[in-house]
Protein backbone atom coordinates (compact mmCIF):
# COMPACT_ATOMS: atom_id res chain seq x y z
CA UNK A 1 0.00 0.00 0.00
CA UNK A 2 1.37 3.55 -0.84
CA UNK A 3 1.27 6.57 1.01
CA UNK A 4 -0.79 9.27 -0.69
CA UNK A 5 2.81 11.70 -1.40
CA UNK A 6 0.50 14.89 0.04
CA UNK A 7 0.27 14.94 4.01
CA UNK A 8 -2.71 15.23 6.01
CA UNK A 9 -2.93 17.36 9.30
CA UNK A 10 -4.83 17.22 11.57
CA UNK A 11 -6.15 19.39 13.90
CA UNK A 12 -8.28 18.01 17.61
CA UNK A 13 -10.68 20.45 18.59
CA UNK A 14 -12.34 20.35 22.13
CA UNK A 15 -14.30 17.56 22.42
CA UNK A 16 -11.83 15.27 20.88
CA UNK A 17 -12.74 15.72 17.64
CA UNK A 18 -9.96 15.77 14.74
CA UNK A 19 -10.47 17.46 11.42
CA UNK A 20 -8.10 16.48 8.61
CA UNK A 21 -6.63 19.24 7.27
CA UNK A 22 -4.93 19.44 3.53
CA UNK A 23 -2.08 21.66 3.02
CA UNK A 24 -3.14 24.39 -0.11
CA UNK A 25 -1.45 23.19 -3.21
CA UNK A 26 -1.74 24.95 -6.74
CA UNK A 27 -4.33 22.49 -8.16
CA UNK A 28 -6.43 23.41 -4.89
CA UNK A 29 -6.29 27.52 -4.93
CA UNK A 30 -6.57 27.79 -9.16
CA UNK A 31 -9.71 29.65 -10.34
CA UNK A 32 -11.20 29.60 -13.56
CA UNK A 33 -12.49 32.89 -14.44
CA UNK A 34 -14.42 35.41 -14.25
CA UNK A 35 -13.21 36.03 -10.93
CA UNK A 36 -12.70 38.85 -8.95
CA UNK A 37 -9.42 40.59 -7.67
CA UNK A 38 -8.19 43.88 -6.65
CA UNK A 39 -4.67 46.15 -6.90
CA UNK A 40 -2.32 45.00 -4.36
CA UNK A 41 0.17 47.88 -4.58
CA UNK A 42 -0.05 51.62 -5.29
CA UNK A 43 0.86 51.52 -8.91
CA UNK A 44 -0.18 49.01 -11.06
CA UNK A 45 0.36 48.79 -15.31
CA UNK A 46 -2.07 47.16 -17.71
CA UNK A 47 -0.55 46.06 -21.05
CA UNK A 48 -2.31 45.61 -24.01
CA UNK A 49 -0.80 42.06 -24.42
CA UNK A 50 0.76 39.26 -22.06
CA UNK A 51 4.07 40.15 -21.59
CA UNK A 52 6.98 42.95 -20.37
CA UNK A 53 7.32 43.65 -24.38
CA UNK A 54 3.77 44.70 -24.80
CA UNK A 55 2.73 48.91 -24.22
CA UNK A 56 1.51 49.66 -21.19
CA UNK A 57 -2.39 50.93 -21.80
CA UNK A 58 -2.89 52.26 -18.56
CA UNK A 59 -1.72 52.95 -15.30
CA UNK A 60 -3.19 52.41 -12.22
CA UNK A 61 -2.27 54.15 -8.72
CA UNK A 62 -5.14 53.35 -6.81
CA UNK A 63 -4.37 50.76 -4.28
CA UNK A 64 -7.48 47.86 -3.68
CA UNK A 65 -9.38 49.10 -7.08
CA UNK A 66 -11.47 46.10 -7.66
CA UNK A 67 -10.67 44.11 -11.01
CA UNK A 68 -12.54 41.02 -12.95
CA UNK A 69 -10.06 38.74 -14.00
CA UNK A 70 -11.63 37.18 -17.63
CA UNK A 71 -8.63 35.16 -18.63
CA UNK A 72 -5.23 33.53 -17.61
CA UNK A 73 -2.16 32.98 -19.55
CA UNK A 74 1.13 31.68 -17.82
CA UNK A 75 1.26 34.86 -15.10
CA UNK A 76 -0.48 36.81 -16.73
CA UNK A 77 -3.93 37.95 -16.25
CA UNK A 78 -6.60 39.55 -18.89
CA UNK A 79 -8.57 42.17 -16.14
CA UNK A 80 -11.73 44.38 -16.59
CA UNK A 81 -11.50 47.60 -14.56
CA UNK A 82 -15.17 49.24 -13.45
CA UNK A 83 -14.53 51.82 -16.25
CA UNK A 84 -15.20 48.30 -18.80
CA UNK A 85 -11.59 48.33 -20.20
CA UNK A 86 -9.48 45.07 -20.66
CA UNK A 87 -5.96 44.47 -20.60
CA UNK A 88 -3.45 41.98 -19.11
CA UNK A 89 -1.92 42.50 -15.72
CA UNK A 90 0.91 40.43 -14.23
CA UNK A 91 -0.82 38.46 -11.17
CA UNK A 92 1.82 39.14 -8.30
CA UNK A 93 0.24 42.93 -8.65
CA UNK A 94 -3.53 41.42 -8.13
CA UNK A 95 -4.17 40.41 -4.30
CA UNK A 96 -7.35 38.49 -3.30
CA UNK A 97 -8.09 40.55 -1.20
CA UNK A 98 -12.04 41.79 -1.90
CA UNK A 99 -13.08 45.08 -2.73
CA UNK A 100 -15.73 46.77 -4.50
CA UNK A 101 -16.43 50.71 -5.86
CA UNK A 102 -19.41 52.20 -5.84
CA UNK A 103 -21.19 53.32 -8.69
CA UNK A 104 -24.82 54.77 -9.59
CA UNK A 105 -26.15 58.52 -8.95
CA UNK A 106 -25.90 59.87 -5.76
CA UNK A 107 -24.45 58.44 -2.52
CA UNK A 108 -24.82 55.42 -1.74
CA UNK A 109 -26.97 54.11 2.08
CA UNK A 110 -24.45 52.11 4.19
CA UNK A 111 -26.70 50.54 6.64
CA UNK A 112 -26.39 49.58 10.37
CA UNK A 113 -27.50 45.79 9.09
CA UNK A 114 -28.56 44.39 5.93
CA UNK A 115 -31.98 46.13 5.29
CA UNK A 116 -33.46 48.91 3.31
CA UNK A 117 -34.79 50.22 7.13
CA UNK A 118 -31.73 49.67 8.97
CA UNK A 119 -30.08 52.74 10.60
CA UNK A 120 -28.19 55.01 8.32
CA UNK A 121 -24.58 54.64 9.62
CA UNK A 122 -22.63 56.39 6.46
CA UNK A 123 -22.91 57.20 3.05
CA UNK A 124 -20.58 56.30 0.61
CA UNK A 125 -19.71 58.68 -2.53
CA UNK A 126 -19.41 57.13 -6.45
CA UNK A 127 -16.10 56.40 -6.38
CA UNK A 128 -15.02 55.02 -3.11
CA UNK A 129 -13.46 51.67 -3.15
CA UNK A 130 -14.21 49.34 0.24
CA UNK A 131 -13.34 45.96 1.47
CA UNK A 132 -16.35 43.88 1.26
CA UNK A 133 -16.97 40.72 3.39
CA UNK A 134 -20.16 39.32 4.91
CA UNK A 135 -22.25 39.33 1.35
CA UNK A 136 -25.45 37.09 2.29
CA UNK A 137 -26.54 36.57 -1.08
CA UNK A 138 -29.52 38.04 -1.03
CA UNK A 139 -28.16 41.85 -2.28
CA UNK A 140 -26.24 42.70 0.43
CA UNK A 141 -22.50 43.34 1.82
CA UNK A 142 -20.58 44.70 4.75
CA UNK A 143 -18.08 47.63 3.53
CA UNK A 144 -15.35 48.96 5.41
CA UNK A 145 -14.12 52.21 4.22
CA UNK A 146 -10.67 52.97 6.04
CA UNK A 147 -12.70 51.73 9.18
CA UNK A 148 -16.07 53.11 8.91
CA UNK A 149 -18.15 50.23 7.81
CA UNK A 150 -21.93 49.52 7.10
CA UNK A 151 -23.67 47.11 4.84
CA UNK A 152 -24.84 48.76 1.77
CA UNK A 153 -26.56 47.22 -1.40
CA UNK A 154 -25.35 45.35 -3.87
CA UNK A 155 -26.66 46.79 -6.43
CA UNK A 156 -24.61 50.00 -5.86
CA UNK A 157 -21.14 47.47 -6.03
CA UNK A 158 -18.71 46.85 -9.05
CA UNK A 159 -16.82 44.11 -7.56
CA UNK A 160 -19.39 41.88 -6.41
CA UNK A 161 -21.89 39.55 -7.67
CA UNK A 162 -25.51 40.20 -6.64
CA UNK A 163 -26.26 36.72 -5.13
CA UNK A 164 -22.92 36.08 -4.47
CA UNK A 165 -21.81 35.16 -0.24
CA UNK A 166 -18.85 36.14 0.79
CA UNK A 167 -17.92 35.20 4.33
């Protein structure tokens, strides 16, 4: 019999009960996209093609901007910005980390909890980019704004899907 060449841990939790545990592996943390990323650092090119030799189409100094990523080739990554352009951006300048910008008219309501008649907490300009987390699915996400934080609509989000649940 041969031992399986990945090891499992494993972790006892009180009660005595053990959860196996697999160490994250590139087959296990791939994505096939669309998927969402954002801007790790403060400046950021996109190129028109998938490599160093291709013009740079735009340059980005805005630090978490929310990105889709539509396709993957070697390191590189073919983004979507909010603004709907496309180019290819090197992945060690995308971070997981998720954010989202609002967009529509006006301010948008960022709620004590996730309903229309919650307590109005902030608003949040077009514009401003937040960390999202907590998205139940049903329209709704907490955003954290340099520390101020609310949950605000969905709908009002480019970075998010709208039945999408993000712990």
């Amino acid at each position: 019999m041969r031992i399986a060449a990945i090891a499992l841990l494993v972790i006892a939790v009180a009660g005595g009960t053990t959860i196996p545990v697999r160490p994250a592996t590139a087959q296990t943390v791939k994505q096939a996209p669309p998927y969402w990323r954002s801007i790790g650092p403060g400046r950021a090119l996109m190129r028109t093609g998938p490599a160093r030799t291709y013009p740079a189409s735009w340059l980005y100094q805005r630090r978490d901007l929310p990105l889709r990523v539509v396709a993957v080739f070697k390191e590189w990554r073919r983004v979507q910005d909010p603004d709907g352009a496309e180019g290819w951006m090197l992945s060690n300048l995308l971070r997981s980390t998720r954010t989202a910008i609002v967009r529509g008219e006006g301010p948008a309501a960022m709620r004590k909890r996730p309903a229309a008649d919650a307590t109005l907490v902030w608003q949040a300009a077009p514009g401003v980019v937040g960390r999202i987390g907590d998205c139940n699915g049903n329209g709704w996400c907490r955003f954290d704004v340099e520390g101020r934080t609310g949950y605000i609509e969905t709908e009002r989000l480019w970075g998010v899907e709208q039945s999408e649940m993000i712990e």
